[in-house]
C-alpha atoms as a PDB file:
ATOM      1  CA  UNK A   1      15.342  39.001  36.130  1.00  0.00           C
ATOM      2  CA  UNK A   2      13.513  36.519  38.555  1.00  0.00           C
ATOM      3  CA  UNK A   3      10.326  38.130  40.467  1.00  0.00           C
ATOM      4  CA  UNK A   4      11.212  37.799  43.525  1.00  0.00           C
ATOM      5  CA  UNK A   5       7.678  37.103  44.615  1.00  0.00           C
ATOM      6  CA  UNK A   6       8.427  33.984  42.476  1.00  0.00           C
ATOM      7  CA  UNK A   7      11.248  32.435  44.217  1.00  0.00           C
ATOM      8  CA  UNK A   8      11.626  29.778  46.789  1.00  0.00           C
ATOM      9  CA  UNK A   9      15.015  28.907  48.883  1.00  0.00           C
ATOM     10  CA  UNK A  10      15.329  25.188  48.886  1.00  0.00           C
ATOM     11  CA  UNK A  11      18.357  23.610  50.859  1.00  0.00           C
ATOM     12  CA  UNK A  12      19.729  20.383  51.020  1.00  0.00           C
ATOM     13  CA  UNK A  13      21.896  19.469  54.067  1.00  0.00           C
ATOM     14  CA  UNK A  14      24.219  16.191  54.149  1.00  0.00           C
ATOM     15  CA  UNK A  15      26.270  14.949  57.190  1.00  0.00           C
ATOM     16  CA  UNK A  16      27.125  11.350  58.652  1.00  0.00           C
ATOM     17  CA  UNK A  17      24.458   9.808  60.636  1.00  0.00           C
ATOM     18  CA  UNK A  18      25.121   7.399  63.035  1.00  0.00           C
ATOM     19  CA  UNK A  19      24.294   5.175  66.092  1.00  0.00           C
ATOM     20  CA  UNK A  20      23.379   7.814  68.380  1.00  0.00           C
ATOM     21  CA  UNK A  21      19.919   9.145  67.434  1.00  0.00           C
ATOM     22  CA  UNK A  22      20.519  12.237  69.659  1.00  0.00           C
ATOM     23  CA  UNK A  23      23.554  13.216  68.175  1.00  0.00           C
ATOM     24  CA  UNK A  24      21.864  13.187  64.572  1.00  0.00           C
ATOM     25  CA  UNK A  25      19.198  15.520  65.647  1.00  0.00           C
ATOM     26  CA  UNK A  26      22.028  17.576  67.287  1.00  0.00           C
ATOM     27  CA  UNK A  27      23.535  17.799  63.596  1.00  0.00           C
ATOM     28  CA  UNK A  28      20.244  18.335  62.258  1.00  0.00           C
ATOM     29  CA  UNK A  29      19.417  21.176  64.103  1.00  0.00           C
ATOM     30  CA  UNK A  30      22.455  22.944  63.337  1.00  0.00           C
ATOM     31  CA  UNK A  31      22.598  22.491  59.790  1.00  0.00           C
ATOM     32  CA  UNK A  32      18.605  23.405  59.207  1.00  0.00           C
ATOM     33  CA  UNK A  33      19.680  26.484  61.055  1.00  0.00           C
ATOM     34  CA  UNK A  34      22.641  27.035  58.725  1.00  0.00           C
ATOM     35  CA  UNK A  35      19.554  26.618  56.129  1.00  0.00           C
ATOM     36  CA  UNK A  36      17.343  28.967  57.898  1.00  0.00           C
ATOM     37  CA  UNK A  37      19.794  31.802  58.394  1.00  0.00           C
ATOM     38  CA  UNK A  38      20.569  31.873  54.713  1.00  0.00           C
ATOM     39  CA  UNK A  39      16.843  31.759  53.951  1.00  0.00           C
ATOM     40  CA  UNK A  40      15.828  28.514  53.060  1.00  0.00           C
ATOM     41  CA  UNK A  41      11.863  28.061  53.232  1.00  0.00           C
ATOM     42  CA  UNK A  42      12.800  24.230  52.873  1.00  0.00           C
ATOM     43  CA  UNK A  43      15.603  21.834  54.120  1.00  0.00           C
ATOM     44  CA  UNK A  44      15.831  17.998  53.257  1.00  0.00           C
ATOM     45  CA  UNK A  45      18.072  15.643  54.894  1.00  0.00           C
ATOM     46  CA  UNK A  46      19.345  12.387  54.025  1.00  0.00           C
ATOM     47  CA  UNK A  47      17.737   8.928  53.987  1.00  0.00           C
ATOM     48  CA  UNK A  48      17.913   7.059  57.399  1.00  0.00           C
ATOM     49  CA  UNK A  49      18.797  10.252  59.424  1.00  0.00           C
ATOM     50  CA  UNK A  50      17.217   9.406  62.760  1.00  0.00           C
ATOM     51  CA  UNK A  51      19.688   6.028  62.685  1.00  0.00           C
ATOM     52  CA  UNK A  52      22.297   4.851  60.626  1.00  0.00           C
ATOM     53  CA  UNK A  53      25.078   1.800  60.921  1.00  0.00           C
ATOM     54  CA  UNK A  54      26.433  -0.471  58.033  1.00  0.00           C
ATOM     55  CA  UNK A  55      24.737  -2.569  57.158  1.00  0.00           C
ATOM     56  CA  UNK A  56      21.465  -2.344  57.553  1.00  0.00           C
ATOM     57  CA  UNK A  57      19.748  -4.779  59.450  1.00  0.00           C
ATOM     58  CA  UNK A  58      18.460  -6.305  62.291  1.00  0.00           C
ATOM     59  CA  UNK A  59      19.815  -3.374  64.587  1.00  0.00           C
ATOM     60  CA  UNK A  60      17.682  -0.512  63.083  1.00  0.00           C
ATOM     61  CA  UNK A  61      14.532  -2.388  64.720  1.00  0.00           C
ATOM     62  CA  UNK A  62      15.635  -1.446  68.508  1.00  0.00           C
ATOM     63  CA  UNK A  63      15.778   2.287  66.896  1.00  0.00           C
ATOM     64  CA  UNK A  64      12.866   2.023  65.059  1.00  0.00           C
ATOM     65  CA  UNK A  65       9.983   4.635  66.310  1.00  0.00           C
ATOM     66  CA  UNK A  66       6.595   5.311  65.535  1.00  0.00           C
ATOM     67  CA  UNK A  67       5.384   7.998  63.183  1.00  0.00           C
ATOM     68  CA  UNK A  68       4.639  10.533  65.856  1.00  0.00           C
ATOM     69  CA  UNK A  69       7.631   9.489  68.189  1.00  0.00           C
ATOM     70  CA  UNK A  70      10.763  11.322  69.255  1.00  0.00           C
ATOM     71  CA  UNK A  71      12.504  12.142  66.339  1.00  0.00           C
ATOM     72  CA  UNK A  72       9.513  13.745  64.050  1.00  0.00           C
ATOM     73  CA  UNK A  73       8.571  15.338  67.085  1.00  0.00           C
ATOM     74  CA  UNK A  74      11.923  17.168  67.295  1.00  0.00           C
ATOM     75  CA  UNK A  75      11.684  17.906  63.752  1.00  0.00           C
ATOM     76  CA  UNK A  76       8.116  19.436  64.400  1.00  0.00           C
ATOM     77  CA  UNK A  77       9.639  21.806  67.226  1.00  0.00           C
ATOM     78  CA  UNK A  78      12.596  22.648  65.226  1.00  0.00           C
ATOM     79  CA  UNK A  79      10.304  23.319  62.187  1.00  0.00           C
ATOM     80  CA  UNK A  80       8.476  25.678  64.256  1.00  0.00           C
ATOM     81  CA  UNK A  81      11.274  27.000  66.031  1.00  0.00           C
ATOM     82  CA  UNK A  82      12.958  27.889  62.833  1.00  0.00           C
ATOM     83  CA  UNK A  83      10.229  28.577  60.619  1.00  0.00           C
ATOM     84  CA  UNK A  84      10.883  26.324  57.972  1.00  0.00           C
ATOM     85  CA  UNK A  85       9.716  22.797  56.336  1.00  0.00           C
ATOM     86  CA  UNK A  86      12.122  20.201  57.350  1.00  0.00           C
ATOM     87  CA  UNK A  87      12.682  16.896  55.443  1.00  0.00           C
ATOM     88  CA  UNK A  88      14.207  13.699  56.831  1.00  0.00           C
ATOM     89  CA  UNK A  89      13.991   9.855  56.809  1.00  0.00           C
ATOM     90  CA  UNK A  90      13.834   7.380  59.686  1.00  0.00           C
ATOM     91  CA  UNK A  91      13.224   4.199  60.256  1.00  0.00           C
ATOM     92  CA  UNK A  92       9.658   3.501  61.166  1.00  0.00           C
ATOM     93  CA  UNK A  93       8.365   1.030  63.367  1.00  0.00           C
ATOM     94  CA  UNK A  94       5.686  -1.401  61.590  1.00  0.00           C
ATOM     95  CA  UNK A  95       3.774  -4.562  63.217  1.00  0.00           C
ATOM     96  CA  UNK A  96       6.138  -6.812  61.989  1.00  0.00           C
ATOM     97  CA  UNK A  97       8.907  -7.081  64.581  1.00  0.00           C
ATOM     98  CA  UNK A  98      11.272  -8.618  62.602  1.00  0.00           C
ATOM     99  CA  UNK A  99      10.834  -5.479  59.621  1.00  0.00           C
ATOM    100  CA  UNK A 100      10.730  -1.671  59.587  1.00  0.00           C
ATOM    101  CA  UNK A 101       9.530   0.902  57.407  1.00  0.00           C
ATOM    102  CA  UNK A 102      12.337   3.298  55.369  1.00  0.00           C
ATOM    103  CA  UNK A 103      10.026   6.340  55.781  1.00  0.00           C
ATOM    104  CA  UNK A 104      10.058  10.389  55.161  1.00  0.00           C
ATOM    105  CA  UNK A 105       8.069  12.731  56.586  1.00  0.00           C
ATOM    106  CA  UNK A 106       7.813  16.643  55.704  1.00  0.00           C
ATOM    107  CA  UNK A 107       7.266  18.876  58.827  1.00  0.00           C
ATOM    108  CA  UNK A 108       5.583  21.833  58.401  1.00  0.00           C
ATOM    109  CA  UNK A 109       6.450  25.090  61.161  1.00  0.00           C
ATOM    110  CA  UNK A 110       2.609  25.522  63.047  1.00  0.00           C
ATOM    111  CA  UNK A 111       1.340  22.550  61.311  1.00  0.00           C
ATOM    112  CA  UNK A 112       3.315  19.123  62.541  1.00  0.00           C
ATOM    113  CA  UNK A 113       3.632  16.126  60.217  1.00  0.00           C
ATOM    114  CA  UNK A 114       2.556  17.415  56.300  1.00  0.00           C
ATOM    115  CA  UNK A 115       3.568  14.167  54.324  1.00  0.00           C
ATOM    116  CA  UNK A 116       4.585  10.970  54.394  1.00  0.00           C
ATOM    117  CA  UNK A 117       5.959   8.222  52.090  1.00  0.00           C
ATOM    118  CA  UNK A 118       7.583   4.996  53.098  1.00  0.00           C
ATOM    119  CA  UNK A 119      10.292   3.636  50.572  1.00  0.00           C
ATOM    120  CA  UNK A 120       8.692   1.861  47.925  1.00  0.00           C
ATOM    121  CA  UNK A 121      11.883   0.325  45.518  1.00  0.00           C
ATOM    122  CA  UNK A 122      13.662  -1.444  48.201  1.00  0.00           C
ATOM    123  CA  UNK A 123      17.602  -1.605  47.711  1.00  0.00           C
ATOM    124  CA  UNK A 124      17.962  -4.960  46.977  1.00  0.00           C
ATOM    125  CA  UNK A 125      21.102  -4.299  44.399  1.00  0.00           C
ATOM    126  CA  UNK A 126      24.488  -4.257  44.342  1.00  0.00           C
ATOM    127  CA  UNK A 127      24.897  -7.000  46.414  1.00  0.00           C
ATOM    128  CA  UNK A 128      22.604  -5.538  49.464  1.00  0.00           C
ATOM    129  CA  UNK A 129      19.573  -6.680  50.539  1.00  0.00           C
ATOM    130  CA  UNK A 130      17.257  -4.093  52.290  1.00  0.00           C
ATOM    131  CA  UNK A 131      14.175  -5.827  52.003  1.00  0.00           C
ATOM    132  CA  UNK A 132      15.499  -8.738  54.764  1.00  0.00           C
ATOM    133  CA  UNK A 133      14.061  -6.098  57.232  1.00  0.00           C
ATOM    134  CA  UNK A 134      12.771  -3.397  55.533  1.00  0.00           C
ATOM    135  CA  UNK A 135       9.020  -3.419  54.199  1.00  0.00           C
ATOM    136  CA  UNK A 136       8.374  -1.744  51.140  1.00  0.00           C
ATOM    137  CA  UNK A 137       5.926   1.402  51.094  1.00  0.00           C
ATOM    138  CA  UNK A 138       2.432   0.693  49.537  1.00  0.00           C
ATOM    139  CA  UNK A 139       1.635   1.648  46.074  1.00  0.00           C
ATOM    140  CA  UNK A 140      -0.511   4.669  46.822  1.00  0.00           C
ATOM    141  CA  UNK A 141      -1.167   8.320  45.970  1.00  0.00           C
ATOM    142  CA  UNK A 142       1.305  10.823  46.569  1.00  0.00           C
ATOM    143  CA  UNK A 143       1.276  12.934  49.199  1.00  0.00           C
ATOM    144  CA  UNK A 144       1.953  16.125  48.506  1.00  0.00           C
ATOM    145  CA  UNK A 145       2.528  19.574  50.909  1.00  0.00           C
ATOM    146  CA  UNK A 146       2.876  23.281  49.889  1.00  0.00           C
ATOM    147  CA  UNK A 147       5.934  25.275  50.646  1.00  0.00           C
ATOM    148  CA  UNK A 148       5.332  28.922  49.373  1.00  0.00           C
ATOM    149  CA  UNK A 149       2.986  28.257  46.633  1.00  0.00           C
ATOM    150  CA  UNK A 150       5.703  25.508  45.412  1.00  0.00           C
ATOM    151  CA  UNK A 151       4.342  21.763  45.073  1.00  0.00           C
ATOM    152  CA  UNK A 152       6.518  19.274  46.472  1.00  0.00           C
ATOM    153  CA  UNK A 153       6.679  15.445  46.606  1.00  0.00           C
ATOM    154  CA  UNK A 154       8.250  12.726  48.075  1.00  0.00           C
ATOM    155  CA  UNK A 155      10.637   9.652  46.931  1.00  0.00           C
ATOM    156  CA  UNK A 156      13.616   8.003  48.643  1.00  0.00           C
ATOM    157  CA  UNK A 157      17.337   6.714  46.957  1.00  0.00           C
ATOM    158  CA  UNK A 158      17.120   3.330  44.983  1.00  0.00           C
ATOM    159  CA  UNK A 159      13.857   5.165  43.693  1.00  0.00           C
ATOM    160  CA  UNK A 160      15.604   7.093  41.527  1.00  0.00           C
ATOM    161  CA  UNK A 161      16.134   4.095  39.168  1.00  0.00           C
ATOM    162  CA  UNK A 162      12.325   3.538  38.740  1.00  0.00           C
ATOM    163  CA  UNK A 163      11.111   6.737  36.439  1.00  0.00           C
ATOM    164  CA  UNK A 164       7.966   5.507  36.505  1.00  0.00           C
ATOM    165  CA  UNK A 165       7.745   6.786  40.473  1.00  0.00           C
ATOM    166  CA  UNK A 166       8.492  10.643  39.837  1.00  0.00           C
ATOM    167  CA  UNK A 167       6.474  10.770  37.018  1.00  0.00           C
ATOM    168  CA  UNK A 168       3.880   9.005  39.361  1.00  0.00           C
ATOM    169  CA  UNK A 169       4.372  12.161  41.496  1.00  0.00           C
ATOM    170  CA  UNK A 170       4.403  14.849  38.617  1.00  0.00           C
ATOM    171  CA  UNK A 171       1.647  13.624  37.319  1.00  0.00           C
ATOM    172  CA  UNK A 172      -0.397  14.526  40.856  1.00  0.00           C
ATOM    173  CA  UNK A 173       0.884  17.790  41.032  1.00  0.00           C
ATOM    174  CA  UNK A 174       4.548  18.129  42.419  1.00  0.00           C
ATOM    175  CA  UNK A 175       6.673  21.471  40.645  1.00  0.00           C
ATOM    176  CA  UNK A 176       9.384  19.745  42.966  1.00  0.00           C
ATOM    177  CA  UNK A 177      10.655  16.369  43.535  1.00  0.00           C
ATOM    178  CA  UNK A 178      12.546  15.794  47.039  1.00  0.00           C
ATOM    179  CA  UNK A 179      14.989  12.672  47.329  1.00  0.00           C
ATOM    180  CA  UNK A 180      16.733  11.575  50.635  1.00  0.00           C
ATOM    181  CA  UNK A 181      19.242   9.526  50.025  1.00  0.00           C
ATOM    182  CA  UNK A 182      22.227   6.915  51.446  1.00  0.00           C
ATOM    183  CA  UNK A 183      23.496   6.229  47.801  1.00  0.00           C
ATOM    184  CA  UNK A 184      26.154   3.626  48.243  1.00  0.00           C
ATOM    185  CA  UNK A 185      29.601   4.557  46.988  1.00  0.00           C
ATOM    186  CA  UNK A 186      30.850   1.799  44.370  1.00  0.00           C
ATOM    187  CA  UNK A 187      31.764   1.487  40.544  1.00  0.00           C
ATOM    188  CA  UNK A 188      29.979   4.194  38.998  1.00  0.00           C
ATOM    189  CA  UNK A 189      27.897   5.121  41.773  1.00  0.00           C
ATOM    190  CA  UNK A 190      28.238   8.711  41.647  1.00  0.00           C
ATOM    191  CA  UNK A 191      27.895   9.016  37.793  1.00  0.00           C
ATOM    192  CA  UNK A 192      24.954   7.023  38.589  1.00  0.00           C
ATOM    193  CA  UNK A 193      23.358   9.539  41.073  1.00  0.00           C
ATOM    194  CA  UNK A 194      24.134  12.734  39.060  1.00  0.00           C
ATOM    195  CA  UNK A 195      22.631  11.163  36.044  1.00  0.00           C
ATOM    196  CA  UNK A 196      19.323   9.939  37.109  1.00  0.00           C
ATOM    197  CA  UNK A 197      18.833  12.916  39.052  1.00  0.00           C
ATOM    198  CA  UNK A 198      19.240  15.126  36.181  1.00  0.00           C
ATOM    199  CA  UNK A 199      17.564  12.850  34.142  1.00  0.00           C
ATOM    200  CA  UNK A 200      14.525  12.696  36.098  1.00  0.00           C
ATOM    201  CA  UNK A 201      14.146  16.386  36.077  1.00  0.00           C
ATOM    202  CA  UNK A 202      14.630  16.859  32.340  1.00  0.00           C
ATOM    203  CA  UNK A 203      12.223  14.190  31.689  1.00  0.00           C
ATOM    204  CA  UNK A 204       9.619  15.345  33.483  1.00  0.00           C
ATOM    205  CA  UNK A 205      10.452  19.020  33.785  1.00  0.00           C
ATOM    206  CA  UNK A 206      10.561  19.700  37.271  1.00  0.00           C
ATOM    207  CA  UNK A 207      12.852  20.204  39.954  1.00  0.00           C
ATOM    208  CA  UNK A 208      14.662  17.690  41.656  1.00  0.00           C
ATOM    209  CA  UNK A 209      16.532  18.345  45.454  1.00  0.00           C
ATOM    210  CA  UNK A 210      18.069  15.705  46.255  1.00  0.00           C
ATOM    211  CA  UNK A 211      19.890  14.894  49.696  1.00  0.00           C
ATOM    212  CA  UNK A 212      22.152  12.417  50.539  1.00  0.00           C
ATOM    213  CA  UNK A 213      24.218  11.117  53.410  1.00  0.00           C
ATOM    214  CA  UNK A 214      28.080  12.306  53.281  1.00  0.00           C
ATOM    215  CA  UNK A 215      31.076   9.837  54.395  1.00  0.00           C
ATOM    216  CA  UNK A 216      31.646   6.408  55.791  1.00  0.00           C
ATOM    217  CA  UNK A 217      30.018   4.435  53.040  1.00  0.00           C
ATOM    218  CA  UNK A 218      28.190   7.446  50.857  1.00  0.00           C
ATOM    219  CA  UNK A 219      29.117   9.501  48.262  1.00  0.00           C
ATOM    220  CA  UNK A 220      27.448  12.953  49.111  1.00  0.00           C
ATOM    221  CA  UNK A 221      27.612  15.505  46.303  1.00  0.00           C
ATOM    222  CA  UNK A 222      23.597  16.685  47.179  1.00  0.00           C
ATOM    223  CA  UNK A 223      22.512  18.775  44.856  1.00  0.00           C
ATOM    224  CA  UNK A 224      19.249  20.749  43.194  1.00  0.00           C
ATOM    225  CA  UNK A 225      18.513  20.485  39.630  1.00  0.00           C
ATOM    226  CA  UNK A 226      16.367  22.281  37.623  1.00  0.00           C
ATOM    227  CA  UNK A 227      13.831  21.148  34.996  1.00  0.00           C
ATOM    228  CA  UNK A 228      15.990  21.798  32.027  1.00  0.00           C
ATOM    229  CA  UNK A 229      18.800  19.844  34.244  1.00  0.00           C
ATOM    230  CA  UNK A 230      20.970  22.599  34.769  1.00  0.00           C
ATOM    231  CA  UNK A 231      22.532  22.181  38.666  1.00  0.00           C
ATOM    232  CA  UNK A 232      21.424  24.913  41.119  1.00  0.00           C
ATOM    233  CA  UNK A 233      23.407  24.267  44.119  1.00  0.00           C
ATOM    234  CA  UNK A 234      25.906  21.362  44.869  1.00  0.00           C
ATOM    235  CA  UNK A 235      27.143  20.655  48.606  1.00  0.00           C
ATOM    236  CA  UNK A 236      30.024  18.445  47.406  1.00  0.00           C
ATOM    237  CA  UNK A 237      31.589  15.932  49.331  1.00  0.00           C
ATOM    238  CA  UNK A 238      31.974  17.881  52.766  1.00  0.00           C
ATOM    239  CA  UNK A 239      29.186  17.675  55.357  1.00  0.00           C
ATOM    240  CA  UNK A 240      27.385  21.111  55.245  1.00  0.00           C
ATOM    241  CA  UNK A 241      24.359  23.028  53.669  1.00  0.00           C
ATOM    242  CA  UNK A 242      23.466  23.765  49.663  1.00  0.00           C
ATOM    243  CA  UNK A 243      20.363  26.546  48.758  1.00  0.00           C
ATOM    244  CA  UNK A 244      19.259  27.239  45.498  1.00  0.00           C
ATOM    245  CA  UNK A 245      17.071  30.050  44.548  1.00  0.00           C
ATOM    246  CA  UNK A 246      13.830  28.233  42.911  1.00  0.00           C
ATOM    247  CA  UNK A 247      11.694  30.118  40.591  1.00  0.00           C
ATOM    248  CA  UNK A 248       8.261  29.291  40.226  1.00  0.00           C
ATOM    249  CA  UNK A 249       8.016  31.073  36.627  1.00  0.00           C
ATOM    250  CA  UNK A 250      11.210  28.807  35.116  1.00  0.00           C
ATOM    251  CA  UNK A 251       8.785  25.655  35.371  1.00  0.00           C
ATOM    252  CA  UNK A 252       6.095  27.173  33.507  1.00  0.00           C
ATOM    253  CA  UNK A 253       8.899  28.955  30.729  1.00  0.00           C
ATOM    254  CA  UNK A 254      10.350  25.667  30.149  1.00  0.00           C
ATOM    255  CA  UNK A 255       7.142  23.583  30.491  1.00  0.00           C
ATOM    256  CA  UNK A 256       6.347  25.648  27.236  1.00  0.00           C
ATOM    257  CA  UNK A 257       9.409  25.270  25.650  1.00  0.00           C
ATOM    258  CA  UNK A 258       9.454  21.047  26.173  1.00  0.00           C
ATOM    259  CA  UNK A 259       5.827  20.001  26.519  1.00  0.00           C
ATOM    260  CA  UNK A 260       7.260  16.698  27.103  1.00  0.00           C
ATOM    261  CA  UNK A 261       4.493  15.699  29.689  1.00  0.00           C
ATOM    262  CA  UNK A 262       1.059  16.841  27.328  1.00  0.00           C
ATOM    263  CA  UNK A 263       2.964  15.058  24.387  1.00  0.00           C
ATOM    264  CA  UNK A 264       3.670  11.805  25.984  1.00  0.00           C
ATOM    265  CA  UNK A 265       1.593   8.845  24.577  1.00  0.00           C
ATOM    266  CA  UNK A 266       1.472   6.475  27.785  1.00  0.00           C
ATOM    267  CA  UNK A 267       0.768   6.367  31.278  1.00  0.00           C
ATOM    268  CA  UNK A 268       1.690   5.258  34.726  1.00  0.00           C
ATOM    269  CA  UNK A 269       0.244   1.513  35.754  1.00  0.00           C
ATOM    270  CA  UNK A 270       0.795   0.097  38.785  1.00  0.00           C
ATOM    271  CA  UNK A 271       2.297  -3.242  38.350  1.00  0.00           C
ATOM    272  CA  UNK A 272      -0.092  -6.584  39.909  1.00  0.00           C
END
């Protein structure tokens, strides 16, 4: 049996964002409280959860906020309000007015803004273009934060199609990979999104939570993963909360059993 001094509650909550930015955090806060009261030490929300219309474009730059504005703020008070490390992206005012940034932030109860990454793979796929006003993230080090003596990074969506990324973040630490999401619905799509996920935790043994936006134009189905890919929780295709029971001690057991990561025989480059 799990030691329960091991475990960690990670949830992952999906809903519909929208146009009205209050009405997301209104959804917010009651599904991280859904998360709390169950005993999640960790909620993550979908990609663009501040704002949302389809498509995106020029209209996410009158929403667009700074990195300390209103809606990380509210996180931060419903972090500490709640007691738990809350998870979301936003769209992210930059000094080009004519682009944004896609960016996550971790908030921390008694501690504020923990980590931050801005979208680096920009959806330019599937005949979208995101980058026409979105600015991809800089190539830089991961930022990682601490939730219960769990490691946990940051990546966002069309990410999950770049393995060199996670393994970016694995390498610096991270016993858990977080991915907000808006993962388009279309041929495929979902057999897409359960795939990679899995296959990104197999690969580099770890586990992989992975939230994503839930009706109108996404497919939903958020779900935690473990590192030998088995699924831990799965919220489906309804708007609500998922938790999964992580234990620290099943990273190190299977870490032994694949030593896929001291075996490998190449490393991570950024590309010029």
């Amino acid at each position: 049996m799990p030691d329960s001094e091991t475990l960690v509650a990670v949830a992952v909550a999906q809903f519909t964002p929208g146009p009205d930015p209050v009405q997301n955090l209104d959804t917010i806060a009651g599904l991280a409280s859904q998360a709390a009261q169950r005993g999640a030490r960790l909620v993550v929300f979908p990609e663009y959860s501040s704002y949302f219309v389809d498509p995106v474009d020029s209209r996410f730059l009158a929403h667009a906020e700074p990195l300390d504005g209103p809606f990380t703020s509210s996180l931060a008070r419903l972090a500490d309000e709640l007691g738990l490390t809350i998870v979301a992206g936003f769209a992210e005012r930059t000094d080009d007015p004519h682009r944004f940034s896609n960016t996550l932030t971790a908030l921390a109860p008694g501690s504020g803004i923990r980590a931050v990454y801005r979208k680096q793979h920009l959806y330019d796929a599937f005949g979208v273009r995101e980058s026409d006003v979105v600015q991809p993230g800089p190539l830089e080090a991961p930022q990682l934060f601490d939730v219960e003596g769990l490691t946990v990074g940051l990546q966002t969506c069309y990410d999950l199609r770049f393995p060199e990324i996670t393994r970016t973040i694995v390498d610096a630490g991270a016993d858990l990979v977080v991915v907000p999401s808006e993962w388009v619905r279309g041929p495929l799509k979902e057999h897409h999104w359960r795939t990679l996920i899995t296959a990104r935790a197999i690969e580099n043994t770890v586990f992989v939570a992975a939230a994503d936006q839930v009706g109108g134009v996404s497919i939903g189905s958020s779900i935690v993963v473990d590192p030998m890919g088995v699924v831990l929780a799965d919220a489906g295709e309804r708007p609500g909360v998922a938790l999964a029971w992580i234990d620290r001690n099943r990273l190190t057991d299977v870490r032994a059993l694949n030593p896929a990561l001291s075996l490998r025989r190449y490393a991570v480059v950024a590309k010029p």
